[in-house]
Protein backbone atom coordinates (compact mmCIF):
# COMPACT_ATOMS: atom_id res chain seq x y z
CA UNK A 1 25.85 17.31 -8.12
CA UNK A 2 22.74 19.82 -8.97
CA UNK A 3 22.08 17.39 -11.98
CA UNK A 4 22.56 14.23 -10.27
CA UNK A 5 19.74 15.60 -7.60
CA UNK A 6 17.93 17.21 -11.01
CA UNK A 7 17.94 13.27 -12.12
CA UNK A 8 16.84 11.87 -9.22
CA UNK A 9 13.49 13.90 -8.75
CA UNK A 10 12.97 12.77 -11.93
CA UNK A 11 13.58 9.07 -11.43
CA UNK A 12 10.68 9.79 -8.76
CA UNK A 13 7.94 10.24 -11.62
CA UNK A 14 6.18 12.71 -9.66
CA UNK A 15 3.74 13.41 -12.46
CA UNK A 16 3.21 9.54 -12.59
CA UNK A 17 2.42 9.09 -9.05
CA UNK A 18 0.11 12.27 -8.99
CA UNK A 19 -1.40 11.82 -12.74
CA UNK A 20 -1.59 7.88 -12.12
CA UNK A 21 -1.40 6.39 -9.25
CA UNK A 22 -3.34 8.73 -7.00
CA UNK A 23 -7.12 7.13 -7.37
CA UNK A 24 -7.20 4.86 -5.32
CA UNK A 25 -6.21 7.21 -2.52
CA UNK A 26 -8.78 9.82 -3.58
CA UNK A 27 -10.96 6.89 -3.76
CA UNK A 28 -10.23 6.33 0.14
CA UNK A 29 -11.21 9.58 1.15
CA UNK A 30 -14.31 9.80 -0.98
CA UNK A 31 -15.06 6.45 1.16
CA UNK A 32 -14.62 7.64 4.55
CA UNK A 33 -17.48 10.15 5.15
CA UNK A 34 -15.28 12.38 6.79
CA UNK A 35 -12.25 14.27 5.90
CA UNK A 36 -9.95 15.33 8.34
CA UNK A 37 -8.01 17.76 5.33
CA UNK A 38 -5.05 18.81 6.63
CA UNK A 39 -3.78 14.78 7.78
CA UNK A 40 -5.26 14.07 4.70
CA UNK A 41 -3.44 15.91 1.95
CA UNK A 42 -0.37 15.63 4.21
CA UNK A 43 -0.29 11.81 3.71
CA UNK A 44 -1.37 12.22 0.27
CA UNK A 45 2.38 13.98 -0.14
CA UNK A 46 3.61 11.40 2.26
CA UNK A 47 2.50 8.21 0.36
CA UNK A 48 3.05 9.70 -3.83
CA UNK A 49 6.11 11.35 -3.20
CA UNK A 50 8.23 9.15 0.02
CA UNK A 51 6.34 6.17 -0.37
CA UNK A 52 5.85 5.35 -4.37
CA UNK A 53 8.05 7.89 -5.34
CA UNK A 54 11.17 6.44 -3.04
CA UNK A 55 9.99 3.10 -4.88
CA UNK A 56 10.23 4.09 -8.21
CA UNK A 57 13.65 5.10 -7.69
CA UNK A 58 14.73 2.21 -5.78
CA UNK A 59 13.50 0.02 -8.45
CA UNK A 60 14.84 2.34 -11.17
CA UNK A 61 18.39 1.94 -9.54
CA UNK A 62 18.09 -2.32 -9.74
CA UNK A 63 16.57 -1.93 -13.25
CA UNK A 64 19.27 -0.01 -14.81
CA UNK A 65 16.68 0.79 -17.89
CA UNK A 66 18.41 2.60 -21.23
CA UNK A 67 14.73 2.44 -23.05
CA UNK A 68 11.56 3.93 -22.25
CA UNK A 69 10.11 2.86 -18.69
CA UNK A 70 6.53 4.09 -17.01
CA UNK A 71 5.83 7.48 -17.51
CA UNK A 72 9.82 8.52 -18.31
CA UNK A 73 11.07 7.84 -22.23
CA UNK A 74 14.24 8.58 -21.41
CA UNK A 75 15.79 7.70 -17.89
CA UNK A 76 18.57 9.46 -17.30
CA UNK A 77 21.68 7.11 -15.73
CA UNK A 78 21.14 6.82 -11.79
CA UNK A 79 24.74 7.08 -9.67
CA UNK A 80 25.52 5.26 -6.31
CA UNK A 81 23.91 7.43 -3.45
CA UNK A 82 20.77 7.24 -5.36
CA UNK A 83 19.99 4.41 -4.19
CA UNK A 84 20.41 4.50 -0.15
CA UNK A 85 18.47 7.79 -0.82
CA UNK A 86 15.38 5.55 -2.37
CA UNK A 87 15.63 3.90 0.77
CA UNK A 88 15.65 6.91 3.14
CA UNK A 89 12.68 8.47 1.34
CA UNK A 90 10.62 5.46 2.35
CA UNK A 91 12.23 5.50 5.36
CA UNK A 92 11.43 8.92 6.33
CA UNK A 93 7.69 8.36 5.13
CA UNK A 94 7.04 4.97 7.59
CA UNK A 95 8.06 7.19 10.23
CA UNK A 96 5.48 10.05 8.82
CA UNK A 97 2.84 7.40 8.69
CA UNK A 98 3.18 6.01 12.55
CA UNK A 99 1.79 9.40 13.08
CA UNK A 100 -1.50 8.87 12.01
CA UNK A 101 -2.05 5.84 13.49
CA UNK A 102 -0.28 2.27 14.03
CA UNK A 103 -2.56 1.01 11.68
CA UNK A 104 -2.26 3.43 9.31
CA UNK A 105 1.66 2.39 9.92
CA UNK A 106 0.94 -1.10 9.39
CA UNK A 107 -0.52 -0.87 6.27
CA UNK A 108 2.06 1.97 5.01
CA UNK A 109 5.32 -0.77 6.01
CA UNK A 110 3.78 -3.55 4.34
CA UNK A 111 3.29 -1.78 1.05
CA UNK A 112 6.91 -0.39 2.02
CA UNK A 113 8.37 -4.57 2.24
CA UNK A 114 6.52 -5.42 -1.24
CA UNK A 115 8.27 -2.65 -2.87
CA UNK A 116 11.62 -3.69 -1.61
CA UNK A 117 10.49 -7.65 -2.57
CA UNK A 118 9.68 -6.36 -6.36
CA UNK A 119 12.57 -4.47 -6.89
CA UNK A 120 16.00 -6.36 -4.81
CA UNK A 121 17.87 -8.93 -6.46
CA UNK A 122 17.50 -10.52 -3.49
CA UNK A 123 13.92 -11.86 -4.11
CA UNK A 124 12.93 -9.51 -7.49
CA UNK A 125 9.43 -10.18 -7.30
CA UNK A 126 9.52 -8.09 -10.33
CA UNK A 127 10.46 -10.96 -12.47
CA UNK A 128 8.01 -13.14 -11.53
CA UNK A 129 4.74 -12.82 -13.59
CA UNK A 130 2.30 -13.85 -10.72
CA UNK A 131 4.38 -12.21 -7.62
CA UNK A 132 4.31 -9.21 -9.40
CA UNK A 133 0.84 -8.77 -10.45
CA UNK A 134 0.19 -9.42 -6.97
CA UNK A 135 2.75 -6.91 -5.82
CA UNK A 136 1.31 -3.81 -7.83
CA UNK A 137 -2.40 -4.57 -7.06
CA UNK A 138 -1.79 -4.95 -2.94
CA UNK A 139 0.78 -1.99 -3.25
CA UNK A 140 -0.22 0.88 -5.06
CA UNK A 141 -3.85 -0.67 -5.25
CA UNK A 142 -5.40 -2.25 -2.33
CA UNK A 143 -3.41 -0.56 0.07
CA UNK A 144 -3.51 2.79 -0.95
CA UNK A 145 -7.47 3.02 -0.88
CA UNK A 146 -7.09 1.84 3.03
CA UNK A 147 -4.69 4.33 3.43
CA UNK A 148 -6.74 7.71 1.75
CA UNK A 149 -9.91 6.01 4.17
CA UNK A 150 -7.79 6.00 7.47
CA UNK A 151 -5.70 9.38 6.59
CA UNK A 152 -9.32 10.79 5.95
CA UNK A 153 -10.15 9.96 9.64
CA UNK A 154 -12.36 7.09 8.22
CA UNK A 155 -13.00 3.54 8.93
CA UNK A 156 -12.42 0.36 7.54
CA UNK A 157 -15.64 -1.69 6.41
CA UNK A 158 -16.56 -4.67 4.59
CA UNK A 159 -18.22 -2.79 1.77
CA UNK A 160 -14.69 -0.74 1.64
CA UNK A 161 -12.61 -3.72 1.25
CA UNK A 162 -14.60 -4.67 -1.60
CA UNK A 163 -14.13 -1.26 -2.86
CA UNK A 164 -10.31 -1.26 -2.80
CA UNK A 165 -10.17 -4.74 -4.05
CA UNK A 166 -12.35 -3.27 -7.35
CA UNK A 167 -9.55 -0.56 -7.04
CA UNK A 168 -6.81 -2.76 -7.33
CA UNK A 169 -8.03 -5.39 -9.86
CA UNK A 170 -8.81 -2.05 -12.08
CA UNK A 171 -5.33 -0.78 -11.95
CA UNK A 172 -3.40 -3.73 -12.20
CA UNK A 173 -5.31 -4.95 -15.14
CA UNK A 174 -2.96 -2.31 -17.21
CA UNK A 175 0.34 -3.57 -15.48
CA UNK A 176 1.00 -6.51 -17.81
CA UNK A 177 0.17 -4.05 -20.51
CA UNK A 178 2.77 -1.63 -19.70
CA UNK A 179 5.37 -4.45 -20.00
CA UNK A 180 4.69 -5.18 -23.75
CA UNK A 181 6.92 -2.76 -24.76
CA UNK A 182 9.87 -3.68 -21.94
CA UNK A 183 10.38 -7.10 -23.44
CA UNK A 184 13.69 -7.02 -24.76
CA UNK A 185 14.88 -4.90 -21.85
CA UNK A 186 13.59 -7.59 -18.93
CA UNK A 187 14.59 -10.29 -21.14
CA UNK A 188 18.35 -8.74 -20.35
CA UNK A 189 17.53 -9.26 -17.27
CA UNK A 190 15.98 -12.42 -17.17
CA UNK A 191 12.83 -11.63 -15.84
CA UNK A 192 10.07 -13.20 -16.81
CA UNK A 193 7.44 -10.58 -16.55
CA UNK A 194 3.90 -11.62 -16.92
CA UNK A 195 3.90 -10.40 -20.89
CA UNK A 196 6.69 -12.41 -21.39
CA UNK A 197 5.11 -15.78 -19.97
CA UNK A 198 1.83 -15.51 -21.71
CA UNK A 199 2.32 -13.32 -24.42
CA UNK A 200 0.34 -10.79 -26.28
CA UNK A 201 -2.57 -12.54 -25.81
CA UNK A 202 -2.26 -13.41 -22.55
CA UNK A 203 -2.02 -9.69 -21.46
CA UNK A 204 -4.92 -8.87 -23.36
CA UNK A 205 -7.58 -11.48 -21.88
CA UNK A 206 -5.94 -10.41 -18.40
CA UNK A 207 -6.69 -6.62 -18.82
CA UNK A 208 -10.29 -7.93 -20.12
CA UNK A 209 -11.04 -9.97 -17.19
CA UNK A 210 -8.89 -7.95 -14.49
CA UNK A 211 -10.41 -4.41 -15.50
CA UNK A 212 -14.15 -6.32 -16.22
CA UNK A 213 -14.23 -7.74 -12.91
CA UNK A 214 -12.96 -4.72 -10.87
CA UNK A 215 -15.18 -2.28 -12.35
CA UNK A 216 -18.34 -4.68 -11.34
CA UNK A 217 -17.06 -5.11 -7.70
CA UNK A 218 -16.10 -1.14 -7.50
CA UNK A 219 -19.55 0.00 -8.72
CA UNK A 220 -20.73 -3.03 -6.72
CA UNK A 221 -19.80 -2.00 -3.40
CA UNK A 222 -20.32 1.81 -4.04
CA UNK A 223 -23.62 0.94 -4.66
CA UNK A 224 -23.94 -0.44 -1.59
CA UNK A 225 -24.01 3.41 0.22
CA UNK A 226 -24.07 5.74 -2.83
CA UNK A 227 -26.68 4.01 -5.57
CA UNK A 228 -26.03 7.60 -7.94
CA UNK A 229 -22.21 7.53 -7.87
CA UNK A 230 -22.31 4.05 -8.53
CA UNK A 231 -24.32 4.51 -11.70
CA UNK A 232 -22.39 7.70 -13.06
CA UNK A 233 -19.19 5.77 -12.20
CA UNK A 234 -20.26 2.10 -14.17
CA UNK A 235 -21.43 4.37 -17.19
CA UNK A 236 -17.77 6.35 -16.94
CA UNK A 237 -15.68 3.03 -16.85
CA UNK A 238 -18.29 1.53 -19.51
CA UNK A 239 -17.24 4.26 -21.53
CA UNK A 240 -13.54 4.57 -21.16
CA UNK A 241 -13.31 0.75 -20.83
CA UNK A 242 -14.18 0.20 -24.17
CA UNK A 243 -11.98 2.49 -25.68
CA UNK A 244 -9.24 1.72 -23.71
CA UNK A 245 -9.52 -2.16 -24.71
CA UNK A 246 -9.33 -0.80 -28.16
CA UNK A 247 -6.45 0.45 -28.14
CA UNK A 248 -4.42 -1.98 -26.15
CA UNK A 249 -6.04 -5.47 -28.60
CA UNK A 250 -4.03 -3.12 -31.45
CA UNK A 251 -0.43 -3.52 -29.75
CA UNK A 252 1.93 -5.90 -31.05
CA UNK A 253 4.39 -6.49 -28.10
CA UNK A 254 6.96 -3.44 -29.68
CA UNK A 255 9.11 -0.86 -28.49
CA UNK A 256 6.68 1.33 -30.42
CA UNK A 257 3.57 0.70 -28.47
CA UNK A 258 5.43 2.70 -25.63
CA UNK A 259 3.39 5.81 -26.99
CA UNK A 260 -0.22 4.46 -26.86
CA UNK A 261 0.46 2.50 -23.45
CA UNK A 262 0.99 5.64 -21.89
CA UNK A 263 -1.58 7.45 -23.44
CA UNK A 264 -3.88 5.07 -22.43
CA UNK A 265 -2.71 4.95 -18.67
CA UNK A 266 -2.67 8.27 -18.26
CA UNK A 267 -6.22 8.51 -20.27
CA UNK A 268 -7.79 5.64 -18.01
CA UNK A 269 -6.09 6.76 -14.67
CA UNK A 270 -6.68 10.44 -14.85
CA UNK A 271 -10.29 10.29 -15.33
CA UNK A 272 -10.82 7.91 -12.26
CA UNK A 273 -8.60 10.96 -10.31
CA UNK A 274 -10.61 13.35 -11.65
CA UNK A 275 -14.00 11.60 -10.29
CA UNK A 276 -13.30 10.85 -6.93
CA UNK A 277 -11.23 14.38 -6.96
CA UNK A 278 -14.31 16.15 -7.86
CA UNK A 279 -16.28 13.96 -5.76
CA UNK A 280 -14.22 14.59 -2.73
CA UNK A 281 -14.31 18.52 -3.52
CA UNK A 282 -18.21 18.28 -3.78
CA UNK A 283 -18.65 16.00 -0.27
CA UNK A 284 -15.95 17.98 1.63
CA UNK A 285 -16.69 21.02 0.21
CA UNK A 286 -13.15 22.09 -0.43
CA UNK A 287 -14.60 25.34 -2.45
């Protein structure tokens, strides 16, 4: 039983959530102005480890993967109360959430429902190439900026929306590109995934265009309160974007690419943590 619960926390990709997933909820705080820090890092824990981390191993259960998958090269085989456990973790977190507010709820339930359409065979958003782009980017995008703004004590704005929806279009723009080298698996399945419906090069002018347009209306609406930030961010993703887009125009749709996929996520995605984490330290002073 101690290994079964040993292979569930790790069907949770904590280090994925944390390493990857986490900017656009720094990104929230850095956007409120105001921090309340103990609600704050509280539903930080609430939303990487109940809400995306109960996710990851609901989907994980549907999935079934024997190859590599998202931060995890070799999933170890999930057993039956794994999967009413996914569900309690995100269970447990909505109720967390009400706490802070029923917006905050609101928010935290509906990114709670897309998770459950992407993964269930009842719909399996997951195998739908359009459903599921727009899954990941409202999700663990959109949704989680609005929720690091209103766990900061912050409030929503038009300039923040804009903000989040940069967010979003910047992370999912590597989603199709983390399915290159799941092709034969969700081919098994019969998904079709966004990589395969449009190919190699289909997943390579939508990480161009995605990750392009996002950074723009990011630094765009940054701008708007915080001209410096903006700047030092646009020259950042200038930077990082062009050697990121290096990397991915030299994958071939192969198990092999799993390697530089997840260098490159974790490359891309933990410097974006690291600036709003160090910007948040500097504006809250959490010295």
């Amino acid at each position: 039983m101690l290994k079964e619960i040993f292979h569930f926390i790790i069907h949770l990709r904590l280090h994925y959530q944390v390493l990857i997933l986490s900017g656009g909820y720094l990104l929230g705080g850095f956007l409120a102005e105001e921090m309340d820090t103990a609600a704050y890092f509280l539903q930080f824990l609430n939303v990487h480890v109940l809400l995306f981390g109960g996710a990851t191993a609901y989907n994980s259960w549907w999935d079934k993967d024997e190859g590599p998958i998202g931060g995890l090269r070799h999933p170890p085989k999930m057993t039956r109360w794994m999967h009413p456990a996914s569900l309690l973790l995100m269970g447990s977190g909505l109720v967390l959430s009400i706490y802070t507010g029923w917006l905050y709820g609101g928010i935290y339930m509906t990114s709670l429902v897309l998770f459950w359409l992407y993964s269930t065979p009842l719909t399996r958003w997951k195998g739908d190439p359009h459903l599921s782009i727009f899954t990941i980017a409202i999700s663990t995008g959109f949704n989680s900026v609005l929720l690091g703004i209103l766990a900061a004590g912050g409030v929503i704005s038009g300039s923040k929306l804009l903000a989040a929806a940069g967010a979003a279009l910047i992370l999912v723009s590597m989603y199709p590109v983390s399915q290159l080298f799941q092709m034969e698996e969700d081919r098994k399945r019969h998904d079709q995934t966004f990589a395969i419906r449009y190919g190699i090069r289909g997943v390579k002018n939508f990480f161009r265009y995605s990750f392009s347009g996002g950074s723009v209306l990011l630094c765009g609406a940054l701008a708007m309160s915080d001209l410096l930030t903006a700047l030092v961010l646009f020259a950042g993703i200038a930077v990082s974007g062009t050697f990121i887009a290096t990397i991915v125009n030299r994958m071939e749709g192969r198990p092999a690419d799993y390697r530089n996929v997840m260098k490159t996520k974790f490359l891309a995605s933990l410097s974006f943590v690291t600036f709003f984490l160090i910007g948040n330290v500097i504006r809250y002073g959490w010295m």
